[in-house]
PDB file of N, CA and C in Angstrom:
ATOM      1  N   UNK A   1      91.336  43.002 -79.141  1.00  0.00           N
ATOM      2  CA  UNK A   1      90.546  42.600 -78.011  1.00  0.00           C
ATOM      3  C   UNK A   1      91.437  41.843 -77.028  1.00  0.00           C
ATOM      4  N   UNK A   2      91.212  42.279 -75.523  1.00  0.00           N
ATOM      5  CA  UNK A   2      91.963  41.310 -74.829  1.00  0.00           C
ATOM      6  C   UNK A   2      91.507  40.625 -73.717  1.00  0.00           C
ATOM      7  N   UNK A   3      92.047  39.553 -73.372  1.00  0.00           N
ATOM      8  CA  UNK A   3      90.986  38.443 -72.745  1.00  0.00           C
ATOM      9  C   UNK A   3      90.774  39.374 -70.963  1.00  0.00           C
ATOM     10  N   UNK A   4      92.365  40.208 -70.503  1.00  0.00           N
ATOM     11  CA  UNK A   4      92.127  40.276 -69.180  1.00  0.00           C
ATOM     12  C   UNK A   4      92.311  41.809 -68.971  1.00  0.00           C
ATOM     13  N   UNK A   5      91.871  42.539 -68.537  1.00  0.00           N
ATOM     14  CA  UNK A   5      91.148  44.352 -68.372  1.00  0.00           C
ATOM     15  C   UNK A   5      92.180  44.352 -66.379  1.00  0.00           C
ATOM     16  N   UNK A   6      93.000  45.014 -66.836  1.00  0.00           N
ATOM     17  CA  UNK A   6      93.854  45.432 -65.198  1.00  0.00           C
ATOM     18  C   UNK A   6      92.533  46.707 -65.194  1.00  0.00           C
ATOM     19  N   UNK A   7      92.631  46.556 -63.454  1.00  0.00           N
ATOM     20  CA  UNK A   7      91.684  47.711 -62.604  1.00  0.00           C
ATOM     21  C   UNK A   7      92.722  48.822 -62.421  1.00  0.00           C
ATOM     22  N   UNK A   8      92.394  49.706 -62.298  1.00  0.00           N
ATOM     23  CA  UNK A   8      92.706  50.864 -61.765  1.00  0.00           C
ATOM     24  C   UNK A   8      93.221  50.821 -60.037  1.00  0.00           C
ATOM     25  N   UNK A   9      94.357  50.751 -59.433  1.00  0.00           N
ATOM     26  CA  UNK A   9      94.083  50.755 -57.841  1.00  0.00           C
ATOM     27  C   UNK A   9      94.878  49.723 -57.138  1.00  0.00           C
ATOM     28  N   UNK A  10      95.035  48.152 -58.568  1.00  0.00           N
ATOM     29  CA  UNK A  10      95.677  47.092 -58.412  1.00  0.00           C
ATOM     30  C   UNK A  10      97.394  46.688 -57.559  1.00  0.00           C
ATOM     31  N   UNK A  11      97.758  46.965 -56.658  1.00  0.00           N
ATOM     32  CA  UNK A  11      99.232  46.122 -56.245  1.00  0.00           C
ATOM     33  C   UNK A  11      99.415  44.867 -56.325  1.00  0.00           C
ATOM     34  N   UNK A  12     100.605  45.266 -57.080  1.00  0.00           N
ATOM     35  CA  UNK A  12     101.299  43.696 -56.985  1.00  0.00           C
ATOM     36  C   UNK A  12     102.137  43.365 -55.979  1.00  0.00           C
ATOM     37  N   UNK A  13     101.516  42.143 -55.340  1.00  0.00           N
ATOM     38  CA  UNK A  13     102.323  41.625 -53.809  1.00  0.00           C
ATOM     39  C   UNK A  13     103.809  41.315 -53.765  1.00  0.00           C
ATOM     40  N   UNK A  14     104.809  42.158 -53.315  1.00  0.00           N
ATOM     41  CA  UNK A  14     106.350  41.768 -53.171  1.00  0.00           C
ATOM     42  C   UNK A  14     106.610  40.096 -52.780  1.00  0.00           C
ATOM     43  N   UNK A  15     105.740  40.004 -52.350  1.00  0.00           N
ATOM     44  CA  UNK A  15     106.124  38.517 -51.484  1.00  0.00           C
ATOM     45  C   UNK A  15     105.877  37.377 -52.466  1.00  0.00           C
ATOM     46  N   UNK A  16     105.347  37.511 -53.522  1.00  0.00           N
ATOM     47  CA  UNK A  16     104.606  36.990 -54.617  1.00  0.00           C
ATOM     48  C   UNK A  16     106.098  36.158 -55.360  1.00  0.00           C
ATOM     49  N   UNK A  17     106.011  34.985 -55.279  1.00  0.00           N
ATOM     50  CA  UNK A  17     107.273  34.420 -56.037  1.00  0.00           C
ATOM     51  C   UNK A  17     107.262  33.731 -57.338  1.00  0.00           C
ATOM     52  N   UNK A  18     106.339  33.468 -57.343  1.00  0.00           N
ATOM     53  CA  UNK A  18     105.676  32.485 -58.755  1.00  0.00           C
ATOM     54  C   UNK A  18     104.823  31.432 -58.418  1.00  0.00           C
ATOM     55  N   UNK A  19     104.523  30.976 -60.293  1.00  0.00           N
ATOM     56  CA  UNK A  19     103.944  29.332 -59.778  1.00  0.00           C
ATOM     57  C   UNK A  19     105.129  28.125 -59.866  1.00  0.00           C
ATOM     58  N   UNK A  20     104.561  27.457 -59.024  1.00  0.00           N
ATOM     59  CA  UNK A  20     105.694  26.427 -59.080  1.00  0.00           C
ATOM     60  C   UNK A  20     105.654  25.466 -60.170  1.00  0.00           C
ATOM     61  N   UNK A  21     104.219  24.779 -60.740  1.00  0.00           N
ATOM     62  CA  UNK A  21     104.135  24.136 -61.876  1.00  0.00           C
ATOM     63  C   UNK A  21     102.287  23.947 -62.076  1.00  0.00           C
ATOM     64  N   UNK A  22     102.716  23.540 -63.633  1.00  0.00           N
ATOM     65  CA  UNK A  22     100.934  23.329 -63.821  1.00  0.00           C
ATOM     66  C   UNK A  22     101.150  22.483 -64.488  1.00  0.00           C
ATOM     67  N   UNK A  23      99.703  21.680 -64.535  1.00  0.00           N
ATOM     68  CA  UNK A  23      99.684  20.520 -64.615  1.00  0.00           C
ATOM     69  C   UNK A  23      98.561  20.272 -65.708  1.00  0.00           C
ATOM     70  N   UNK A  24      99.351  19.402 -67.059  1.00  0.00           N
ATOM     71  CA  UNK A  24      98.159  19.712 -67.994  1.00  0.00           C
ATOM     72  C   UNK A  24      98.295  17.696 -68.270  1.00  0.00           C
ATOM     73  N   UNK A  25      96.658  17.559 -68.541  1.00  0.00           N
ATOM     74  CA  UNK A  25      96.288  16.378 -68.767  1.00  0.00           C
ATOM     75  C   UNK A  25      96.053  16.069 -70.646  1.00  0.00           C
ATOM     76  N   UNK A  26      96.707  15.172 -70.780  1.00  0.00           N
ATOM     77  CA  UNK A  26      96.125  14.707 -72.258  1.00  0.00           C
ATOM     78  C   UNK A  26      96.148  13.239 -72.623  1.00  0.00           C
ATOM     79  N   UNK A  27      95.034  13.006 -73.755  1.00  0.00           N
ATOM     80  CA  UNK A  27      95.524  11.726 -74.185  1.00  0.00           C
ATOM     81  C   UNK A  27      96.897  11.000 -74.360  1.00  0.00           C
ATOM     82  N   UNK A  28      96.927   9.640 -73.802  1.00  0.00           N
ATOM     83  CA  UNK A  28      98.394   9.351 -73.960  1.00  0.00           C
ATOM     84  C   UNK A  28      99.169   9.316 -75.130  1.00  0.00           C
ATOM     85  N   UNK A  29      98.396   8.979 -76.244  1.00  0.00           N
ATOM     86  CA  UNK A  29      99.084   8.720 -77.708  1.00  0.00           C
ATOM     87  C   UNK A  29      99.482  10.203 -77.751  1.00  0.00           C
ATOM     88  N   UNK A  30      98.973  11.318 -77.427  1.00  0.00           N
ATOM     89  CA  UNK A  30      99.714  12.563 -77.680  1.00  0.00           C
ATOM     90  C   UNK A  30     100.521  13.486 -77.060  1.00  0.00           C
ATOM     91  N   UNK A  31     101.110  12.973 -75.849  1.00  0.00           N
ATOM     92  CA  UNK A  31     102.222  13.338 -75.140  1.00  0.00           C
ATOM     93  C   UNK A  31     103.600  13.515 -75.916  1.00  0.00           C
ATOM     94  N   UNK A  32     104.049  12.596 -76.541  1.00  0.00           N
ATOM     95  CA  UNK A  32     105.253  12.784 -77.304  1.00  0.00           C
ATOM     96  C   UNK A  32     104.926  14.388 -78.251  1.00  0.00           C
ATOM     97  N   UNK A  33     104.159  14.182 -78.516  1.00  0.00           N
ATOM     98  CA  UNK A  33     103.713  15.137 -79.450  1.00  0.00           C
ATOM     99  C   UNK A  33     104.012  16.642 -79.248  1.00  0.00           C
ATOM    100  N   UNK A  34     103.341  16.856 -77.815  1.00  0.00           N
ATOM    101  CA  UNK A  34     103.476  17.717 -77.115  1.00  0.00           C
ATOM    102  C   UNK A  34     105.126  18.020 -76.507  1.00  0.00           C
ATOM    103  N   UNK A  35     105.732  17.051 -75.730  1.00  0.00           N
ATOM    104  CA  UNK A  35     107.104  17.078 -75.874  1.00  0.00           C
ATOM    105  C   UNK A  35     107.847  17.629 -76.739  1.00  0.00           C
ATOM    106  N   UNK A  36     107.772  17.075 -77.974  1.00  0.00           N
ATOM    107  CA  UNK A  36     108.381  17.716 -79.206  1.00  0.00           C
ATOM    108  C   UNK A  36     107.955  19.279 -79.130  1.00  0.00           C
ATOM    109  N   UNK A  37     106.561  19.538 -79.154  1.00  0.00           N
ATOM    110  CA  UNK A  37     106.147  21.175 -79.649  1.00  0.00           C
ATOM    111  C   UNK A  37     107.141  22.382 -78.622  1.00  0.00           C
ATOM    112  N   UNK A  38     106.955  21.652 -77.165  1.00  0.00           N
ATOM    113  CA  UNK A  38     107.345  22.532 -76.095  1.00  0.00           C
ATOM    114  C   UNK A  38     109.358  22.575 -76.241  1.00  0.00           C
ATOM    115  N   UNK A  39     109.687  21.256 -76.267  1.00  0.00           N
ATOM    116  CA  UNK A  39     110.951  21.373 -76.947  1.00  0.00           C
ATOM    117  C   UNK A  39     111.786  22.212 -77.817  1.00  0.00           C
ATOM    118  N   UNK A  40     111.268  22.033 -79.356  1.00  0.00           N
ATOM    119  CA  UNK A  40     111.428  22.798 -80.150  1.00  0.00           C
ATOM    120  C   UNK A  40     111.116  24.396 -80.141  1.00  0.00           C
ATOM    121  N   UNK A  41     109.403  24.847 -79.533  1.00  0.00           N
ATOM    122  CA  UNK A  41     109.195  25.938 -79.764  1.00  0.00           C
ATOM    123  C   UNK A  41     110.041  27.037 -78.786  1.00  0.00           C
ATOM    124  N   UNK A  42     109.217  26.219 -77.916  1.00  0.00           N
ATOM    125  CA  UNK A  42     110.136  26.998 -76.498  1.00  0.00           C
ATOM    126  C   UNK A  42     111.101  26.808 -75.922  1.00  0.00           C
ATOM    127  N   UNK A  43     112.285  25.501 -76.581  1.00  0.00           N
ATOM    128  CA  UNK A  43     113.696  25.147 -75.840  1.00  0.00           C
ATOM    129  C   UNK A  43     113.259  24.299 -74.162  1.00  0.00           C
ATOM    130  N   UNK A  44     112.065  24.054 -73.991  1.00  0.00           N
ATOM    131  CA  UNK A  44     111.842  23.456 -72.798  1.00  0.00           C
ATOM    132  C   UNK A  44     112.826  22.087 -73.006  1.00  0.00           C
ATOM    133  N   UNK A  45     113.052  21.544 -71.293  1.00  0.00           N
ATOM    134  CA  UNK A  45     113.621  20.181 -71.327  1.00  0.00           C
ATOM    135  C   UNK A  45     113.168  19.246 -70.406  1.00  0.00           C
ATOM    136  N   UNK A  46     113.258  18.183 -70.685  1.00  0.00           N
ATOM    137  CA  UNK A  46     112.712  17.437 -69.993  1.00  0.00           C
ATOM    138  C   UNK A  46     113.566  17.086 -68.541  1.00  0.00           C
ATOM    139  N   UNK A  47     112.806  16.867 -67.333  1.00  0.00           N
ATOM    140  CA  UNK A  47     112.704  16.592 -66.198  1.00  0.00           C
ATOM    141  C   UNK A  47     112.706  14.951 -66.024  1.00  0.00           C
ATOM    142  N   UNK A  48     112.271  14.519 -64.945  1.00  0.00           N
ATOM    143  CA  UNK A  48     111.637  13.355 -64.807  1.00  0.00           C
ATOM    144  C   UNK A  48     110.724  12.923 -64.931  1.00  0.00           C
ATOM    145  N   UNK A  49     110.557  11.941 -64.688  1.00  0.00           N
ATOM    146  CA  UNK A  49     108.690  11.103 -65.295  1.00  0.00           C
ATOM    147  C   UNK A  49     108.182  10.328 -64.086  1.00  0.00           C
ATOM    148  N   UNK A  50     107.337  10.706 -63.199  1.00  0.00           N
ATOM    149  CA  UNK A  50     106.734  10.102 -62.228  1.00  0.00           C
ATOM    150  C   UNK A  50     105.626   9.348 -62.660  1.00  0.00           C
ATOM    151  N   UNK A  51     105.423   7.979 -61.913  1.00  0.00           N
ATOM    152  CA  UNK A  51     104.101   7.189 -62.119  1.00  0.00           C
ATOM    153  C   UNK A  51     103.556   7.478 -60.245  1.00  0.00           C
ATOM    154  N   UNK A  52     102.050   7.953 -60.617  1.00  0.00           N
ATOM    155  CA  UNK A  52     101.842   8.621 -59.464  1.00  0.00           C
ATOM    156  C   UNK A  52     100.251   7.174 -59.607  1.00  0.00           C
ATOM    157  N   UNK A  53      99.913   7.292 -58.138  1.00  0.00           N
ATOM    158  CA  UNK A  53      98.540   5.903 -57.955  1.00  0.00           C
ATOM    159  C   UNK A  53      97.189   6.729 -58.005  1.00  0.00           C
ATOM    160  N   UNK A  54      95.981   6.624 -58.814  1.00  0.00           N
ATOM    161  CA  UNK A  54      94.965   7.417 -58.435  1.00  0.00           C
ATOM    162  C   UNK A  54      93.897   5.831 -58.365  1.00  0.00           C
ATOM    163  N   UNK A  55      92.831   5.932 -57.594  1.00  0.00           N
ATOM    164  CA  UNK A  55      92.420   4.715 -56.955  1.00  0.00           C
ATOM    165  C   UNK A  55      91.736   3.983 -58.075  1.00  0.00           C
ATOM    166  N   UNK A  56      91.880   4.583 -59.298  1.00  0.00           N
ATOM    167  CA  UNK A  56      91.600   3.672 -60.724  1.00  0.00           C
ATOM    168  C   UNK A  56      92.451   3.217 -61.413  1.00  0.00           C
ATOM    169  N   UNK A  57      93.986   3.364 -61.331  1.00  0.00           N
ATOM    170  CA  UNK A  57      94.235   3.387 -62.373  1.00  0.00           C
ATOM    171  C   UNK A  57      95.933   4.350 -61.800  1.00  0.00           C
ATOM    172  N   UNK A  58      96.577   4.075 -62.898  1.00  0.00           N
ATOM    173  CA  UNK A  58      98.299   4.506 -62.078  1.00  0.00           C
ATOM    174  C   UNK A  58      98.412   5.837 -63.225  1.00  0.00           C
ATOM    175  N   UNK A  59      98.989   7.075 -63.148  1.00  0.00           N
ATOM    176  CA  UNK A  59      98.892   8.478 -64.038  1.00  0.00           C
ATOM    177  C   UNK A  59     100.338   8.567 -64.508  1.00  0.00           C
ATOM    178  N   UNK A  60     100.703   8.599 -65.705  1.00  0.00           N
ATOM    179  CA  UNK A  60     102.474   8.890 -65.208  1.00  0.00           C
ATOM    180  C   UNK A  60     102.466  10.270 -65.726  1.00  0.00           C
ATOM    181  N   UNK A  61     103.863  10.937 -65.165  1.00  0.00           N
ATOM    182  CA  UNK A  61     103.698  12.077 -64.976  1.00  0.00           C
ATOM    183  C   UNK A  61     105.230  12.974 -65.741  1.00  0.00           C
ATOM    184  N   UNK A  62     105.498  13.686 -67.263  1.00  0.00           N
ATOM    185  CA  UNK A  62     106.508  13.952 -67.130  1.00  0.00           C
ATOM    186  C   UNK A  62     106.685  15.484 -67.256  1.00  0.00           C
ATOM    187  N   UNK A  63     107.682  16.011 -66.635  1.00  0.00           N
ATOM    188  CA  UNK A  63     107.626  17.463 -66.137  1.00  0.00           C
ATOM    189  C   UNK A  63     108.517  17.825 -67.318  1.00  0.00           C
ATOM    190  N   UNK A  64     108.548  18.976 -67.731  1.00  0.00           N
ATOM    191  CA  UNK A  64     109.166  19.694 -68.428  1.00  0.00           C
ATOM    192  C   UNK A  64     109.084  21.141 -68.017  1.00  0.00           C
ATOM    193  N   UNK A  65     110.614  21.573 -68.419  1.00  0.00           N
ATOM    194  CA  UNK A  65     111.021  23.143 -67.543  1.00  0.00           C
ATOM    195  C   UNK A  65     111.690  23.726 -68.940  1.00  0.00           C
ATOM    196  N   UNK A  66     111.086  25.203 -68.757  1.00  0.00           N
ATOM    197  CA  UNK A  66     111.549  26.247 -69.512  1.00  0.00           C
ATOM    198  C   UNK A  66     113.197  26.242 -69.475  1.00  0.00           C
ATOM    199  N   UNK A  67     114.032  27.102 -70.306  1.00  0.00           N
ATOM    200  CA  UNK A  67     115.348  27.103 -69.973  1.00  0.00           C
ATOM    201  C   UNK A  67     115.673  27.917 -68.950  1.00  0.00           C
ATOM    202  N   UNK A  68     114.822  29.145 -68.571  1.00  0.00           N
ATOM    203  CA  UNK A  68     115.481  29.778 -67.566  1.00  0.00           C
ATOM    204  C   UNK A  68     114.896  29.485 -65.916  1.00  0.00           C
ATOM    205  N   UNK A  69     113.940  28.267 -66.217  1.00  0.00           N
ATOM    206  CA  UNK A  69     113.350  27.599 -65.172  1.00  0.00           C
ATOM    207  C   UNK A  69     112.910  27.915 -64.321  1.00  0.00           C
ATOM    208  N   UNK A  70     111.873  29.070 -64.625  1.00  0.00           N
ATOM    209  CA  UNK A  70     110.697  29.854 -63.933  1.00  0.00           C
ATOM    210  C   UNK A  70     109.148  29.057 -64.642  1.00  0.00           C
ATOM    211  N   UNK A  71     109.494  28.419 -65.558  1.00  0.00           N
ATOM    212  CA  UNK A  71     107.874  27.716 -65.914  1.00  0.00           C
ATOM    213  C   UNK A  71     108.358  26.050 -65.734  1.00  0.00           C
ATOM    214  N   UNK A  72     107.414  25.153 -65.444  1.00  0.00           N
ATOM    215  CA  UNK A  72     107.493  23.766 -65.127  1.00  0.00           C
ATOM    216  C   UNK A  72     106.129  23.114 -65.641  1.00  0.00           C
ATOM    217  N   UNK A  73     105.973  22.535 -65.888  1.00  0.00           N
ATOM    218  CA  UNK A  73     104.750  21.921 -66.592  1.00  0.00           C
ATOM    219  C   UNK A  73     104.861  20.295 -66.186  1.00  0.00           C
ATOM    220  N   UNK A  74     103.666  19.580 -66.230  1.00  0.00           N
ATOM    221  CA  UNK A  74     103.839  18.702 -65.943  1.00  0.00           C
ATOM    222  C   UNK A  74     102.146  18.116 -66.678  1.00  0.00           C
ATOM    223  N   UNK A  75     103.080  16.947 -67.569  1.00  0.00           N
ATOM    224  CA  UNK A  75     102.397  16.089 -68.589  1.00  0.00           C
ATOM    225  C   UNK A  75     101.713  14.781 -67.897  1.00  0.00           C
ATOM    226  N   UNK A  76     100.655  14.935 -67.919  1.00  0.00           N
ATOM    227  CA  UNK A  76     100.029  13.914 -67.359  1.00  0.00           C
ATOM    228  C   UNK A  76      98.622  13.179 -68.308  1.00  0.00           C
ATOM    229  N   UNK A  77      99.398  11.414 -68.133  1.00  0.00           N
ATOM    230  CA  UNK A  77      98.831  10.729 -69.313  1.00  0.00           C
ATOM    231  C   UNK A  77      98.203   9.674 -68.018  1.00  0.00           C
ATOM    232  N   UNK A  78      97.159   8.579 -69.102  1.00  0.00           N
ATOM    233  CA  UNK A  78      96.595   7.754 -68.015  1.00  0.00           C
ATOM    234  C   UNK A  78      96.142   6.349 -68.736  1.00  0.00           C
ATOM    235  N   UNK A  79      96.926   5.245 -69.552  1.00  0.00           N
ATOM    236  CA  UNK A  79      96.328   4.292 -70.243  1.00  0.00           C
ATOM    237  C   UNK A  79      94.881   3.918 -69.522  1.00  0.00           C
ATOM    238  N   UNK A  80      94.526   4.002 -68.376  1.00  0.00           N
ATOM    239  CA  UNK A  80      92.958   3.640 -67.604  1.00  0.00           C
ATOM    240  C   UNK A  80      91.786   4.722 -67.948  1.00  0.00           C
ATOM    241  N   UNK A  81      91.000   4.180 -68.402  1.00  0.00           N
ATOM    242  CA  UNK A  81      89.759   5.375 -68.973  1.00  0.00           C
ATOM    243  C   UNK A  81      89.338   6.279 -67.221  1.00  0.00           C
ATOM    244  N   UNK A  82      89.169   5.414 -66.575  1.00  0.00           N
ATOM    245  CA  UNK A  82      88.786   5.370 -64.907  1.00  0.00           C
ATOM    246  C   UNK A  82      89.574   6.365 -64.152  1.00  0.00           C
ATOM    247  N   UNK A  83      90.931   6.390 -64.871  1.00  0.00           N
ATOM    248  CA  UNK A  83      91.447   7.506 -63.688  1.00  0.00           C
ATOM    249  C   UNK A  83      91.008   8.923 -63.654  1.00  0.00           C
ATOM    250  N   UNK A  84      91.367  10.203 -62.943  1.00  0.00           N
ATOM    251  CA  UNK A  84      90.409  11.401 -62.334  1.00  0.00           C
ATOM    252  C   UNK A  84      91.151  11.819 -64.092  1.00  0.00           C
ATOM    253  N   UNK A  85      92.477  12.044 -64.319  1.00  0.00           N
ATOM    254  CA  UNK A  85      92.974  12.375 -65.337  1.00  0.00           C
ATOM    255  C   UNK A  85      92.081  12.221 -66.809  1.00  0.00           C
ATOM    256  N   UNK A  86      92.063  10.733 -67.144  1.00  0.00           N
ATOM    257  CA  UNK A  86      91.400  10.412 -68.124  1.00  0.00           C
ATOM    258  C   UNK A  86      90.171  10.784 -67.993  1.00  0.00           C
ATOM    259  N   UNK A  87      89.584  10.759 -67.079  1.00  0.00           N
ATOM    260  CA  UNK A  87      88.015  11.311 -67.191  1.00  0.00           C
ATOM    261  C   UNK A  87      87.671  12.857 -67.401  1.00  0.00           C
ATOM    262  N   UNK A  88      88.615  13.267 -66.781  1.00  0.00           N
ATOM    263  CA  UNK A  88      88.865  14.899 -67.428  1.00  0.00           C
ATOM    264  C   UNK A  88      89.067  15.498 -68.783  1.00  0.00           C
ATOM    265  N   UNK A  89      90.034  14.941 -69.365  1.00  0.00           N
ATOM    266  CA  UNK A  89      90.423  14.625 -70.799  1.00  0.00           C
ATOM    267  C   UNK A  89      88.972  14.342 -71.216  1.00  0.00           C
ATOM    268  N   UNK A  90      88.621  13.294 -71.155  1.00  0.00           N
ATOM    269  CA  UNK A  90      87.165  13.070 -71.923  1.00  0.00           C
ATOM    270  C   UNK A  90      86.585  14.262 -72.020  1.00  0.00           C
ATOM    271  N   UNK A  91      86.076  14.372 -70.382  1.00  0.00           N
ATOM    272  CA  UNK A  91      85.025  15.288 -70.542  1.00  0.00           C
ATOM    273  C   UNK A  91      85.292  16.643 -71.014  1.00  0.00           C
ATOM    274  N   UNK A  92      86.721  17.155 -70.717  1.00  0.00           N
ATOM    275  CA  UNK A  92      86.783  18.313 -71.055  1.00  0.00           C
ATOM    276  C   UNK A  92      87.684  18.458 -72.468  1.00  0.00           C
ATOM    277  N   UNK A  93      87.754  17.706 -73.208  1.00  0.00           N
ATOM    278  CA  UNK A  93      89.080  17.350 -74.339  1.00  0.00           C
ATOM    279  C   UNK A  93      90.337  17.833 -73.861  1.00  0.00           C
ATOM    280  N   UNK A  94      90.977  17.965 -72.739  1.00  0.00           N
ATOM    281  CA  UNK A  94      92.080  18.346 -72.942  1.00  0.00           C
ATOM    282  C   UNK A  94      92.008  18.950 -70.409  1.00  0.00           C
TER     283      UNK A  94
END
């Protein structure tokens, strides 16, 4: 079974370059965690770590890039229950 069914008719746009990064939210105690998995499984490395302001509460932010550095990810933790981050996490686990 597969989650996505291509149409019949479909082009793919030349101009089309990629994504630049995505951005995944989690509890803070489990960031390292995640670090390690993406590390090890996939050889990802770490980037920098931004502390970014959301009007509750400060998000920090650390990016990690594939080795051939077409994927970028970016880890975003939030010690404030209040920030948009943490409230997402809640509501959505992840």
């Amino acid at each position: 079974e597969r989650d996505f069914h291509l149409r019949d008719g479909v082009t793919v746009r030349e101009d089309y370059l990629g994504i630049d990064h995505l951005a995944l939210g989690m509890e803070a105690d489990s960031r390292d965690n995640w670090v390690m998995f993406f590390r090890t499984v996939f050889g990802f490395s770490l980037e920098h770590e931004q502390t970014l302001p959301d009007p509750y509460g400060l998000v920090r932010s650390l990016a990690v890039r594939s080795p051939q550095g077409d994927i970028r990810l970016a880890l975003n933790i939030s010690q404030s229950r209040a920030t948009q981050i943490a409230r997402s996490v809640a509501c959505y686990q992840g």
